[in-house]
C-alpha atoms as a PDB file:
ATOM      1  CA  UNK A   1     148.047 161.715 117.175  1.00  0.00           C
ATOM      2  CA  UNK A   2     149.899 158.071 117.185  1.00  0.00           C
ATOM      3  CA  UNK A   3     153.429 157.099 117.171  1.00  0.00           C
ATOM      4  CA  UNK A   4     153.899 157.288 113.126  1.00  0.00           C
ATOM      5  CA  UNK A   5     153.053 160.553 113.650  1.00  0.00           C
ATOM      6  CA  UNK A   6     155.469 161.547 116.233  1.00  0.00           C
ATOM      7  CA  UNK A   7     157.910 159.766 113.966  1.00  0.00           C
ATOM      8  CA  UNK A   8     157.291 162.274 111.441  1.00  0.00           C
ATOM      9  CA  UNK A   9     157.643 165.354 112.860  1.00  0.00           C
ATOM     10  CA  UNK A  10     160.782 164.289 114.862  1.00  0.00           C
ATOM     11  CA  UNK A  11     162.019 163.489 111.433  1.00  0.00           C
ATOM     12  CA  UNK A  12     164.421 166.025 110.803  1.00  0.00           C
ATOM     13  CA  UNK A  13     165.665 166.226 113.755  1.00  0.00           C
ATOM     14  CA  UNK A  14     166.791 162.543 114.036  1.00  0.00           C
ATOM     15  CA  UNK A  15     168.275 162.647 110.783  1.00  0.00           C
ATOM     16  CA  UNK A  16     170.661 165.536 112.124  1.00  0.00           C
ATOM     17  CA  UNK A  17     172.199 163.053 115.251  1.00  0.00           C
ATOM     18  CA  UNK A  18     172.448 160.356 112.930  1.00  0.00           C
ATOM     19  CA  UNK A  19     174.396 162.315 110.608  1.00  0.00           C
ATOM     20  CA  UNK A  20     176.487 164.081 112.763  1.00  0.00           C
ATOM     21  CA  UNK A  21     179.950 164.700 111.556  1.00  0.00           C
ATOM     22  CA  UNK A  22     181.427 163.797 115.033  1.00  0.00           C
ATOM     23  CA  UNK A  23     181.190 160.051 113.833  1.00  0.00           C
ATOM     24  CA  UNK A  24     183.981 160.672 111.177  1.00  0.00           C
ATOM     25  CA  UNK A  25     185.997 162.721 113.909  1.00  0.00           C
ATOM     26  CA  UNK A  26     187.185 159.537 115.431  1.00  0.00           C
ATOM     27  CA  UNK A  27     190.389 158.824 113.682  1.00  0.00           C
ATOM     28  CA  UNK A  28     192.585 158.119 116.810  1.00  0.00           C
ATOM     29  CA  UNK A  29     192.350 156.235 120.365  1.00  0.00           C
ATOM     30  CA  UNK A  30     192.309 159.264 121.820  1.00  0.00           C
ATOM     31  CA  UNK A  31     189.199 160.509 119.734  1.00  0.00           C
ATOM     32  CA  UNK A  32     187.338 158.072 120.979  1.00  0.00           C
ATOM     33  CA  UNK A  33     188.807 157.950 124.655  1.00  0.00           C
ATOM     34  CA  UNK A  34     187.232 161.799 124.304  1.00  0.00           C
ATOM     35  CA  UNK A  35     184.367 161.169 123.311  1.00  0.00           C
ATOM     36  CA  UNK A  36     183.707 158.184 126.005  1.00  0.00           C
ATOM     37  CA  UNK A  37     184.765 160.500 128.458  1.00  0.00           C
ATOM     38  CA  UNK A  38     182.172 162.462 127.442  1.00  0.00           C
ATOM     39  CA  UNK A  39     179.310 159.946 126.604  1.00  0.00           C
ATOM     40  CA  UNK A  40     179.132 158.949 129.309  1.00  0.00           C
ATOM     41  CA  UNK A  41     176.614 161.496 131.015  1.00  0.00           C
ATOM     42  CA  UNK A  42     174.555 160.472 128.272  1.00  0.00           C
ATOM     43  CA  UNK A  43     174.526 156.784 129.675  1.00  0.00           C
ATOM     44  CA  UNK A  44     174.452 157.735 133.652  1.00  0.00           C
ATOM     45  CA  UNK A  45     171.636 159.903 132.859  1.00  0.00           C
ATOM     46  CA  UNK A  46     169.661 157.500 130.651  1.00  0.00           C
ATOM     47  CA  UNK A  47     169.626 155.151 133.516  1.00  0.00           C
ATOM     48  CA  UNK A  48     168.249 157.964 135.967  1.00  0.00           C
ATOM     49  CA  UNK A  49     165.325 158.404 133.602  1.00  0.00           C
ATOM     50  CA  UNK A  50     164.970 154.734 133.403  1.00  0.00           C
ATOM     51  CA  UNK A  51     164.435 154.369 137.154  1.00  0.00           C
ATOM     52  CA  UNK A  52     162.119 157.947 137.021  1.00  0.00           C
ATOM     53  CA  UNK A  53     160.018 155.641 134.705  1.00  0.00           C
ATOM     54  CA  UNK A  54     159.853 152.583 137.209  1.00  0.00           C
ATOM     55  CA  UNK A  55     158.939 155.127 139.912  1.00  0.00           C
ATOM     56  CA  UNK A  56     155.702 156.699 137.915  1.00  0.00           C
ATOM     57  CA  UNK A  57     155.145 153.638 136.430  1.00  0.00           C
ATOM     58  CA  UNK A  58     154.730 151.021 138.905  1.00  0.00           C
ATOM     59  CA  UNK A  59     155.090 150.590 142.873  1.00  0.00           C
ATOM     60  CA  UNK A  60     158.997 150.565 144.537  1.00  0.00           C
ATOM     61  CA  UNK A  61     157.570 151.406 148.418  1.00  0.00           C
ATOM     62  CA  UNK A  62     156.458 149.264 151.203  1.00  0.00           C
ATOM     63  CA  UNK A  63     153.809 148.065 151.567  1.00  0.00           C
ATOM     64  CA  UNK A  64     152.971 147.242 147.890  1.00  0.00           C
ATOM     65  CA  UNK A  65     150.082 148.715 146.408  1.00  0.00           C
ATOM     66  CA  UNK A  66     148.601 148.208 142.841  1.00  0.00           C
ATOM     67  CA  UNK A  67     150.126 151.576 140.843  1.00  0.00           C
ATOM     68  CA  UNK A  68     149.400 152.026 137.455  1.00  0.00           C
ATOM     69  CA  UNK A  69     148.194 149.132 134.606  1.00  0.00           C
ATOM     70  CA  UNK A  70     149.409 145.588 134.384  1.00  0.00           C
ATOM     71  CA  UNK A  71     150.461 146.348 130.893  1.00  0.00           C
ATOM     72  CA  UNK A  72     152.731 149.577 131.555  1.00  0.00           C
ATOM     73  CA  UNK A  73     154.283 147.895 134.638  1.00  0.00           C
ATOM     74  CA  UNK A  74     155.502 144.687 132.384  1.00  0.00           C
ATOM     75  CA  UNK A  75     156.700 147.221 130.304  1.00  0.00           C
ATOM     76  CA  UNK A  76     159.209 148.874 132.111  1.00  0.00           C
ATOM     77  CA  UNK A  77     159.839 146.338 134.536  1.00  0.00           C
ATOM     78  CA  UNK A  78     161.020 144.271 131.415  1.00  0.00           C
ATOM     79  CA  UNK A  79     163.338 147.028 130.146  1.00  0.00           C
ATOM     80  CA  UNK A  80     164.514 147.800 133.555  1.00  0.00           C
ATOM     81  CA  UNK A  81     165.674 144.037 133.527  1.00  0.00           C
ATOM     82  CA  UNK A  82     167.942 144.285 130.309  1.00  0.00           C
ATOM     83  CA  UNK A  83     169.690 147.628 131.394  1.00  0.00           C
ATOM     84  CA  UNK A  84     170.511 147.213 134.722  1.00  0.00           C
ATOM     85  CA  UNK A  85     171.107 143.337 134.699  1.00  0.00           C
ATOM     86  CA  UNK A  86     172.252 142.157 131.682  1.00  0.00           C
ATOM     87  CA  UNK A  87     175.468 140.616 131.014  1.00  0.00           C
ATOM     88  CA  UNK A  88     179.001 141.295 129.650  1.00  0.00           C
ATOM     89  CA  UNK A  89     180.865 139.257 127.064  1.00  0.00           C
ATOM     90  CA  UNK A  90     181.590 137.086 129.656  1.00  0.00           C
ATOM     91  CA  UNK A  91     178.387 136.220 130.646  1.00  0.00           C
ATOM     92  CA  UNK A  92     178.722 138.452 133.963  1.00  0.00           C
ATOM     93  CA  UNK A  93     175.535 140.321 135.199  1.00  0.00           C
ATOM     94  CA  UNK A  94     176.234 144.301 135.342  1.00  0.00           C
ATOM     95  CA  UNK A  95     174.199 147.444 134.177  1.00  0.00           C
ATOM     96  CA  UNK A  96     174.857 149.222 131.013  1.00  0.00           C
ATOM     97  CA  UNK A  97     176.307 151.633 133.268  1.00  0.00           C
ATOM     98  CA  UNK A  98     178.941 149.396 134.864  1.00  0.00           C
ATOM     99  CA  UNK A  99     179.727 148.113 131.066  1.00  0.00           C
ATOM    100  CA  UNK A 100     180.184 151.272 129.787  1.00  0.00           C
ATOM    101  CA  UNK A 101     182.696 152.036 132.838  1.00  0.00           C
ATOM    102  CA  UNK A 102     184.867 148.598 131.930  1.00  0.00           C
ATOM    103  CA  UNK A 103     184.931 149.874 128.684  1.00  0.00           C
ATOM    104  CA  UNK A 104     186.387 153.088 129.420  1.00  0.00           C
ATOM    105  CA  UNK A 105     188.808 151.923 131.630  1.00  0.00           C
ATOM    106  CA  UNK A 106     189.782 149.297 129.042  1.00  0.00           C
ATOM    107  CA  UNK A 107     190.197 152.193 126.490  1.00  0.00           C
ATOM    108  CA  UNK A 108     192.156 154.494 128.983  1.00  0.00           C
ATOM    109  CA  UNK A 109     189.749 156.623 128.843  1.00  0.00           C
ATOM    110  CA  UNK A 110     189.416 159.237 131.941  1.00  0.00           C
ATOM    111  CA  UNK A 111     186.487 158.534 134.397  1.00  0.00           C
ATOM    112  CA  UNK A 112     187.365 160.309 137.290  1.00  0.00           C
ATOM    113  CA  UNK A 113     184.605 163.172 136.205  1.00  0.00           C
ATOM    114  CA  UNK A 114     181.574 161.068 135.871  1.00  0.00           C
ATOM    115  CA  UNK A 115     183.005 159.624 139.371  1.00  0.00           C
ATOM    116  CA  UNK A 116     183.114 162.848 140.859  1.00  0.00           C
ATOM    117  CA  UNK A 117     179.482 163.520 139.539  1.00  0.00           C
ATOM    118  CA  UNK A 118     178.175 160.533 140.993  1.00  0.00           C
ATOM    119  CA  UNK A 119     179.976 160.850 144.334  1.00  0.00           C
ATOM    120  CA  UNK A 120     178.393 164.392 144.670  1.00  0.00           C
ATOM    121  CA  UNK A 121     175.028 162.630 144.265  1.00  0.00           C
ATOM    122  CA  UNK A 122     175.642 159.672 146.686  1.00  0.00           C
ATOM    123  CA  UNK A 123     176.550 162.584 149.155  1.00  0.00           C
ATOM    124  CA  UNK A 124     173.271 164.482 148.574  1.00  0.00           C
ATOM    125  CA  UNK A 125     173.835 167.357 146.660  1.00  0.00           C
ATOM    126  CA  UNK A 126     171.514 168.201 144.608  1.00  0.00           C
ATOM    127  CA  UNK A 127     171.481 166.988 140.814  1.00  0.00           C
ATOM    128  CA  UNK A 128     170.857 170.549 139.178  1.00  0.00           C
ATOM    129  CA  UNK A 129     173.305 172.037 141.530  1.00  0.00           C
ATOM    130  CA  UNK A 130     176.310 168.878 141.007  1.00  0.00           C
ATOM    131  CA  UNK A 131     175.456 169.632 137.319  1.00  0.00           C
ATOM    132  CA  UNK A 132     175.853 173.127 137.395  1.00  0.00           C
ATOM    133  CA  UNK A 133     179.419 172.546 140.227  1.00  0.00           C
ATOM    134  CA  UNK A 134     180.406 170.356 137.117  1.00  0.00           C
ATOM    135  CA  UNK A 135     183.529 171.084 135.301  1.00  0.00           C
ATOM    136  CA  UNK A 136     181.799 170.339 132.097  1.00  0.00           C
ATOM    137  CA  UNK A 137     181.689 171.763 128.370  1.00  0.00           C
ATOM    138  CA  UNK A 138     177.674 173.924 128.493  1.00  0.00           C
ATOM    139  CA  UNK A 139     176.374 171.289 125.612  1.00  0.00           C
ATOM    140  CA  UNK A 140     176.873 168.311 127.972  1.00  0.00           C
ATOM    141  CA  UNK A 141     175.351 170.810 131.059  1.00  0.00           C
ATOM    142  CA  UNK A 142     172.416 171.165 129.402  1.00  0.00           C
ATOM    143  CA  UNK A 143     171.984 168.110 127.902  1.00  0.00           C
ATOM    144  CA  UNK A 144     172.047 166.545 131.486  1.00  0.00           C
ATOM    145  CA  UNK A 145     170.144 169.555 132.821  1.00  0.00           C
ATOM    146  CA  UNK A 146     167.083 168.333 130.307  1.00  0.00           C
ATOM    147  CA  UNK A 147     167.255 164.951 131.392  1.00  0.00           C
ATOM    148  CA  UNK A 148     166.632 165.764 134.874  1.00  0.00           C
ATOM    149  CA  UNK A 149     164.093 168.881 134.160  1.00  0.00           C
ATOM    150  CA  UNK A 150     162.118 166.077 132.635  1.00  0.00           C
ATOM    151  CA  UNK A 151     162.230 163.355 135.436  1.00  0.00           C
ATOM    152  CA  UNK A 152     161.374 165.899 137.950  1.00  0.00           C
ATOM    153  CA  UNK A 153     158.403 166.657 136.058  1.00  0.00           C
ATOM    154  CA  UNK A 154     157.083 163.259 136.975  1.00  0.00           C
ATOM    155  CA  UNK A 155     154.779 163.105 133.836  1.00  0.00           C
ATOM    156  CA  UNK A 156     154.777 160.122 132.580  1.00  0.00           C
ATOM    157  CA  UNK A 157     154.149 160.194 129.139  1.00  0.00           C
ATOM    158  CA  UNK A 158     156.747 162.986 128.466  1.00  0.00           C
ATOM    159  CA  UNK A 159     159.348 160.839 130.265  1.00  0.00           C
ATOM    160  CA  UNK A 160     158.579 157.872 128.371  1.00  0.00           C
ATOM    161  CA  UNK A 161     158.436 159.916 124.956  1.00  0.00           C
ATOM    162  CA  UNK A 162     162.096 161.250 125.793  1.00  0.00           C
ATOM    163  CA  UNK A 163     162.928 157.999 126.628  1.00  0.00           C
ATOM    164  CA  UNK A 164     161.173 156.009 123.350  1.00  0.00           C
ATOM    165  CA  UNK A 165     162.309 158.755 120.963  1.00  0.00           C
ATOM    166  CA  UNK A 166     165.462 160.732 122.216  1.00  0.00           C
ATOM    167  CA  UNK A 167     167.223 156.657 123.304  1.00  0.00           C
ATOM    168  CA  UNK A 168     166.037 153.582 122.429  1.00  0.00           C
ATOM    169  CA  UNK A 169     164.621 154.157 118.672  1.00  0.00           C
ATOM    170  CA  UNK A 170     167.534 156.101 117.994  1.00  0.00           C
ATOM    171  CA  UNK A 171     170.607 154.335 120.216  1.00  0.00           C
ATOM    172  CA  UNK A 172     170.567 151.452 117.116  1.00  0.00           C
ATOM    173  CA  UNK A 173     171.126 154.293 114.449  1.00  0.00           C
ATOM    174  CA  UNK A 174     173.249 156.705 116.350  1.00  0.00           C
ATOM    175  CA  UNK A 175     175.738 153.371 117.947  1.00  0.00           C
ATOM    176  CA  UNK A 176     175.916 151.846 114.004  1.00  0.00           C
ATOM    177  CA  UNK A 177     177.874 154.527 112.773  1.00  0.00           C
ATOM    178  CA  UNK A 178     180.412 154.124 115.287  1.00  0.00           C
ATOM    179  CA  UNK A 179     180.801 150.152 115.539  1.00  0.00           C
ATOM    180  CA  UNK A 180     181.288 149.746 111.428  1.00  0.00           C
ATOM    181  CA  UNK A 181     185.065 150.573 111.344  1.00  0.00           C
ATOM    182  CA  UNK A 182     186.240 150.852 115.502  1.00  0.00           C
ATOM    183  CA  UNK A 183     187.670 147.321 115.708  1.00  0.00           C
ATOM    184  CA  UNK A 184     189.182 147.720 112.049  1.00  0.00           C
ATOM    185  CA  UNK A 185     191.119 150.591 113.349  1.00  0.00           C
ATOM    186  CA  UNK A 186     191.655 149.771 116.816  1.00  0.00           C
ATOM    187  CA  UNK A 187     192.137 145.732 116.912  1.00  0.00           C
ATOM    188  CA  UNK A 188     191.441 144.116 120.026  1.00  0.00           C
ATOM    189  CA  UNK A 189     191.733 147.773 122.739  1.00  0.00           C
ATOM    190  CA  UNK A 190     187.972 148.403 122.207  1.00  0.00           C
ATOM    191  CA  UNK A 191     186.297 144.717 122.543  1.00  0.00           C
ATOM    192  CA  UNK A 192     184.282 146.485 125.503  1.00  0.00           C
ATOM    193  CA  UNK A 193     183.362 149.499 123.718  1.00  0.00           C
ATOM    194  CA  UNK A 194     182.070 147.527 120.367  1.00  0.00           C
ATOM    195  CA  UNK A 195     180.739 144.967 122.640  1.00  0.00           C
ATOM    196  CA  UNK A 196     178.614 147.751 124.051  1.00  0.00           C
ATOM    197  CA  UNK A 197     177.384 149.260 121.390  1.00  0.00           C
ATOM    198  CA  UNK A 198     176.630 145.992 119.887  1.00  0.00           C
ATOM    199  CA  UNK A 199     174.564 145.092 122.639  1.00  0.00           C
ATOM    200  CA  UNK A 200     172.410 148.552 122.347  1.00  0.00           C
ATOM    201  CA  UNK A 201     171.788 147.866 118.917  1.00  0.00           C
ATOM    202  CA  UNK A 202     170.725 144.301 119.138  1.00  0.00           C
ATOM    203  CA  UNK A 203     168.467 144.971 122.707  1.00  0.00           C
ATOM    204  CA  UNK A 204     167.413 148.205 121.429  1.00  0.00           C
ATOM    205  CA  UNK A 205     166.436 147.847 117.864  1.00  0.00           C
ATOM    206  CA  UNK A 206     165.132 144.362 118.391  1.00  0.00           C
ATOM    207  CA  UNK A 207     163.243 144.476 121.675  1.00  0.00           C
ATOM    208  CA  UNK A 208     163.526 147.621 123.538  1.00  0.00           C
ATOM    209  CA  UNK A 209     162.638 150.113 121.228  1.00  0.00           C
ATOM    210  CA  UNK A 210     159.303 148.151 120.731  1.00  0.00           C
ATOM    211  CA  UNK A 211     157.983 147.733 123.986  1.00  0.00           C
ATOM    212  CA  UNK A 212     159.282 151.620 124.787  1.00  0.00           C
ATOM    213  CA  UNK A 213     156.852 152.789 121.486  1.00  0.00           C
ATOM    214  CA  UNK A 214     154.050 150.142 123.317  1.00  0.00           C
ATOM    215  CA  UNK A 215     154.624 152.363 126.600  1.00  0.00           C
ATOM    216  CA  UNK A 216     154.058 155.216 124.805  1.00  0.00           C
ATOM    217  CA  UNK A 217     151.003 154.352 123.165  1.00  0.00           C
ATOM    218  CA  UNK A 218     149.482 153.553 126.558  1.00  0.00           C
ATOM    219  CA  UNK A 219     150.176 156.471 128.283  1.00  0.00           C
ATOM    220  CA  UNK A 220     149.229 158.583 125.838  1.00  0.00           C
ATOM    221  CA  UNK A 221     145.861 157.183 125.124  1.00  0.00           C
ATOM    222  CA  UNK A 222     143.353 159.353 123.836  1.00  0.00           C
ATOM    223  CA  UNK A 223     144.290 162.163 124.974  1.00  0.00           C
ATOM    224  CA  UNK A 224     145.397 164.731 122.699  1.00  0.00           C
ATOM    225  CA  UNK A 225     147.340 166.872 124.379  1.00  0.00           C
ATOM    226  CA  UNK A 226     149.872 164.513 126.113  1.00  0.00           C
ATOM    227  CA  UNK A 227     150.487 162.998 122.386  1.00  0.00           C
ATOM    228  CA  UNK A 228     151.918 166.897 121.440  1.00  0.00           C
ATOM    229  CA  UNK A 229     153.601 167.253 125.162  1.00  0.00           C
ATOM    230  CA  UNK A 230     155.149 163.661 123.852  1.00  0.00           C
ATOM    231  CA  UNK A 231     156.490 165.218 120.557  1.00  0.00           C
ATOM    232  CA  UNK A 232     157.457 168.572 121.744  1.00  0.00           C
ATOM    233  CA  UNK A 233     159.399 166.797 124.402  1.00  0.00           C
ATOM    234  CA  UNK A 234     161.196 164.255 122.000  1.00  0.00           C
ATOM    235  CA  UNK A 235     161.880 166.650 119.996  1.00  0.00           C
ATOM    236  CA  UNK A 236     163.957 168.848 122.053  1.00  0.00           C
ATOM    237  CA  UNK A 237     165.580 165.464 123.532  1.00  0.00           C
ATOM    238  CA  UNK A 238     166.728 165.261 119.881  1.00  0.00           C
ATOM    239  CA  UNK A 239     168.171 168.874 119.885  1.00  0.00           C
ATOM    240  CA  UNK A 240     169.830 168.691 122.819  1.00  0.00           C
ATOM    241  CA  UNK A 241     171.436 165.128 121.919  1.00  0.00           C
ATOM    242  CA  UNK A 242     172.570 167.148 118.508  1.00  0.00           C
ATOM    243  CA  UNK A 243     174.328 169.510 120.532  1.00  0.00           C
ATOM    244  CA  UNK A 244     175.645 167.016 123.499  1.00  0.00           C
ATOM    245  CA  UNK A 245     177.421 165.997 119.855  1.00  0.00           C
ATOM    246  CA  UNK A 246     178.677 169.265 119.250  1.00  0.00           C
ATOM    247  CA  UNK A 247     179.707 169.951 122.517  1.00  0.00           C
ATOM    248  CA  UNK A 248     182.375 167.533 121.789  1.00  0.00           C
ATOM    249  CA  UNK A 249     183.795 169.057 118.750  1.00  0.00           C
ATOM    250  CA  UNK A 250     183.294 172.584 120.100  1.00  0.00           C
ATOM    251  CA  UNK A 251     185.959 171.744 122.551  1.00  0.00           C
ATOM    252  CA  UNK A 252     188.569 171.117 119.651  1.00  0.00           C
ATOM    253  CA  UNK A 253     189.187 168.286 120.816  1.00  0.00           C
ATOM    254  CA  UNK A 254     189.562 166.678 117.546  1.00  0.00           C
ATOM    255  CA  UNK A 255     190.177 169.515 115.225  1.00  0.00           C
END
């Protein structure tokens, strides 16, 4: 199998997130201080599986050892860089995380849930079981619930596939749909928000995206049956993305 390949059979399934009809559901502030609310599991979790990728994927213990290839460590290391360090419009370094956070809070949008979420963690409850505590809709549940079902499965190649496929190729897509009109119809109370999402589609579709397909590649190999673990698992990242989506509008909140 090879990447063109996995491209192809996730097809249709990309094609449904990217044409989504919550996109065109986001007619007021409050639509889209909802749907940030919401989101932003989507963006906590991503970095999670980020950092499950620098754990397989190179050494983070004392003393160093050599873990891994040369090639697979640069490649994470170097996306690890641009989501947890980059910079806001202002040139100050935070995570995509912490950017996402301003944003909300520049929108008004609630984050006392994802707070709560976190705070659980930091006091060492465990994630399935904070999840399932969770006062959230069952599509976001489960959409987290994947996320971590596939970092604890510490393979590799199925954690970068979820991560190539099911974020970075598709965040560029997915985000462009929502930046086209927001600052049209909301002038100057979402700079953070478009900022963000500009930023995801310039990193992500330029660099990112690239170097996540070239991790892919290498873990994968030659070996045929991680390339079909890979697209099974990308696959359902795609399905359950679809219905993190529909989660949203299942809640009425903008119907």
């Amino acid at each position: 199998m090879s990447i063109t390949r996995i491209q192809e059979i996730i097809a249709p399934a990309r094609e449904k997130v990217v044409a989504h009809p919550l996109y065109s559901e986001l007619q007021t502030l409050e639509d889209v201080r909802i749907f940030m609310q919401y989101h932003v599991y989507a963006v906590w979790d991503f970095m999670s599986l980020l950092k499950g990728l620098q754990q397989q994927l190179t050494c983070v213990n004392v003393p160093w050892i050599p873990k891994g290839n040369a090639a697979t460590r640069y490649l994470i290391n170097e996306i690890v860089t641009g989501e947890e360090s980059d910079v806001d419009a202002d040139g100050n370094r935070c995570s995509h995380f912490e950017l996402y956070e301003s944003a909300m809070v520049q929108a008004g949008a609630d984050t006392s849930a994802i707070r709560s979420l976190i705070q659980a963690a930091v006091s060492g409850t465990p994630i399935q079981e904070a999840i399932a505590a969770a006062a959230l809709p069952e599509g976001v549940k489960g959409f987290l619930k994947f996320t971590f079902d596939v970092i604890a499965s510490e393979k590799p190649h199925v954690m970068a596939a979820v991560f190539t496929f099911g974020r970075e190729d598709l965040i560029p897509d997915m985000f462009y749909a929502l930046v086209k009109d927001l600052d049209q119809k909301f002038p100057g109370k979402l700079t953070t928000f478009i900022y963000y999402l500009e930023r995801h589609i310039e990193v992500d579709g330029d660099h990112h995206s690239q170097l996540a397909m070239q991790m892919v590649q290498e873990l994968c190999g030659d070996d045929e049956n991680k390339w079909n673990e890979a697209a099974q698992y990308a696959q359902q990242s795609l399905v359950w993305r679809h219905q993190l989506w529909s989660a949203i509008l299942d809640e009425k909140v903008f119907l």
